[in-house]
Protein backbone atom coordinates (compact mmCIF):
# COMPACT_ATOMS: atom_id res chain seq x y z
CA UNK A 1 88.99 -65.35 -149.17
CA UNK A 2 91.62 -67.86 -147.00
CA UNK A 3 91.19 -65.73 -144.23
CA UNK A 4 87.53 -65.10 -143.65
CA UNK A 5 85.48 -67.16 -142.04
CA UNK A 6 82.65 -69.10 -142.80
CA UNK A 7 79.60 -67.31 -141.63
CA UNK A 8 77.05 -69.20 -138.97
CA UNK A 9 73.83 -68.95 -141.34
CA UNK A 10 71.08 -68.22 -138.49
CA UNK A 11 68.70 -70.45 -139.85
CA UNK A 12 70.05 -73.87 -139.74
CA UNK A 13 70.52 -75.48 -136.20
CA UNK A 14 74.15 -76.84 -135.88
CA UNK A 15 72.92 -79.11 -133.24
CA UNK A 16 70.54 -81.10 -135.71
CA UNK A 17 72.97 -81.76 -138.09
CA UNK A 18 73.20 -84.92 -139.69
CA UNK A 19 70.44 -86.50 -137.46
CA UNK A 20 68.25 -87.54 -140.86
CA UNK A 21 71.19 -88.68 -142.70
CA UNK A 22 69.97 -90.06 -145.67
CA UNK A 23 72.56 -92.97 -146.06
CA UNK A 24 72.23 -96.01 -144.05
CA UNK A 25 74.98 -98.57 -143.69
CA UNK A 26 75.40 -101.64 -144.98
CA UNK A 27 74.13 -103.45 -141.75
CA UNK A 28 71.38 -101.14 -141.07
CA UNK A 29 70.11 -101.97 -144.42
CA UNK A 30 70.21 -105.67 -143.86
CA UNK A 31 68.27 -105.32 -140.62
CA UNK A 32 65.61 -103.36 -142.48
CA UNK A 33 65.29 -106.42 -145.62
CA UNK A 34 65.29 -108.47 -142.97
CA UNK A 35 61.88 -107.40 -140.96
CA UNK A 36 60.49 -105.88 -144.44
CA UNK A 37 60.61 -109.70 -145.42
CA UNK A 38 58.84 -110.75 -142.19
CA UNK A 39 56.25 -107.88 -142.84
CA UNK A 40 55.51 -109.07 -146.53
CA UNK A 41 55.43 -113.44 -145.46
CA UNK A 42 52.91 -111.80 -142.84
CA UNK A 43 50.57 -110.69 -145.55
CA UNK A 44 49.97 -113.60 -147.21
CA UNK A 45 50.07 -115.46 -144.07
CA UNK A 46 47.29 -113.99 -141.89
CA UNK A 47 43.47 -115.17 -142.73
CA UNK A 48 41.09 -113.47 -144.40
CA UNK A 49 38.46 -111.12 -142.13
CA UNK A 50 35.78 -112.12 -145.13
CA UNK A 51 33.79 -115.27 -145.46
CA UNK A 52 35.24 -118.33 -147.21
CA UNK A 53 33.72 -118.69 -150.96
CA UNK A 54 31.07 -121.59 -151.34
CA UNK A 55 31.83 -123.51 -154.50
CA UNK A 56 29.78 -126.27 -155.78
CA UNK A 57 31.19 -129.25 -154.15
CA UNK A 58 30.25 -131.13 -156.90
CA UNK A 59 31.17 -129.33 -160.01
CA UNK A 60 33.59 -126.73 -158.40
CA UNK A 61 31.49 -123.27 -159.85
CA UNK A 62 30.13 -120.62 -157.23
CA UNK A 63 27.24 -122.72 -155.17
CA UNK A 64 24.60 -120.49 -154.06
CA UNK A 65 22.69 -122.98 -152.25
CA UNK A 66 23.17 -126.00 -149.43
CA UNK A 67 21.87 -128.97 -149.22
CA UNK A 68 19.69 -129.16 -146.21
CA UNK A 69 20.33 -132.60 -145.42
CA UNK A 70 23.67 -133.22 -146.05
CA UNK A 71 25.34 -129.57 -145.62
CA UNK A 72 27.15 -129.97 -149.11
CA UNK A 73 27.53 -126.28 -151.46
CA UNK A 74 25.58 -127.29 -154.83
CA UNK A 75 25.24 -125.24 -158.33
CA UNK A 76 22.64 -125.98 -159.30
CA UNK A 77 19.06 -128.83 -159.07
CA UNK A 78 20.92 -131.36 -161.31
CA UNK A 79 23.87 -131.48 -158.65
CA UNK A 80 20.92 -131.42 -156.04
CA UNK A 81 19.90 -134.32 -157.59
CA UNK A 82 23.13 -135.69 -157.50
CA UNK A 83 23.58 -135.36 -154.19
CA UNK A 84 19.98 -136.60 -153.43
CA UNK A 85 20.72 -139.93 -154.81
CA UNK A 86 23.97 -140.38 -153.70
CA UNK A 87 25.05 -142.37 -150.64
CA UNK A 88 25.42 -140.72 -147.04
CA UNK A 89 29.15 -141.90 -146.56
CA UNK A 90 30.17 -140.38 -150.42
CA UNK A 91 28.69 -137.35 -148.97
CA UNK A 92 30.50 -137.39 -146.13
CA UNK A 93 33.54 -138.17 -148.33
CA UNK A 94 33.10 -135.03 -150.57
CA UNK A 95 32.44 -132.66 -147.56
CA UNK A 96 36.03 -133.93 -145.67
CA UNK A 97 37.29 -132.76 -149.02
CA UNK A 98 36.22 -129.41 -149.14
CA UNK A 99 39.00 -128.14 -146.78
CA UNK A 100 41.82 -130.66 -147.85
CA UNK A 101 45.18 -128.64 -149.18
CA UNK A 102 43.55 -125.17 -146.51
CA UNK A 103 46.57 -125.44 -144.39
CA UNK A 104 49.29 -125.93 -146.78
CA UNK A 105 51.87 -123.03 -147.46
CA UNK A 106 53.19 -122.30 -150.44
CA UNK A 107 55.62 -119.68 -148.58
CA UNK A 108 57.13 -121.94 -146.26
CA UNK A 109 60.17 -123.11 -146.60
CA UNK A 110 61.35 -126.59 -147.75
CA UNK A 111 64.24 -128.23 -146.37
């Protein structure tokens, strides 16, 4: 057995050896958490390709009309009404509202 050689098997390809090794060093593996992180910050990131929800300004539930006078999201006729009697600058108010807290990040980091 000492003295025979190992025979060439004619179906693997000496010269592809250990090309797909399956073990990655230690700084490989950093570099890969490090863009994986980017990737999954990049998800929640990016804005959506789907139209913003309209909820009541009022009252905060699913608005499927708008005021045509105003432009504010309402529920329902009693927030209509609401709205109707209400002043133009508490309207104006409300609707500078509607987007306040849009661009804050809860990912980002604090120093």
């Amino acid at each position: 057995m000492r003295g025979r050689k190992s025979k060439e098997l004619k179906f693997k390809n000496l010269q592809k050896s250990h090309k797909n090794n399956k073990f990655k060093t230690l700084k490989q593996l950093q570099k890969t958490m490090e863009t994986e992180e980017l990737k999954y910050m990049s998800i929640f990131t990016n804005k959506s390709a789907r139209p913003p929800k309209k909820l009541c300004d009022i009252t905060g539930l699913p608005a499927k009309y708008t005021c045509p006078r105003t432009g504010l999201y309402f529920f329902d006729t009693a927030c209509y009404d609401l709205i109707c009697e209400s002043r133009m600058e508490n309207n104006d108010k409300i609707k500078s509202l509607r987007f306040f807290g849009a661009d804050l990040n809860p990912f980002k980091k604090k120093y």
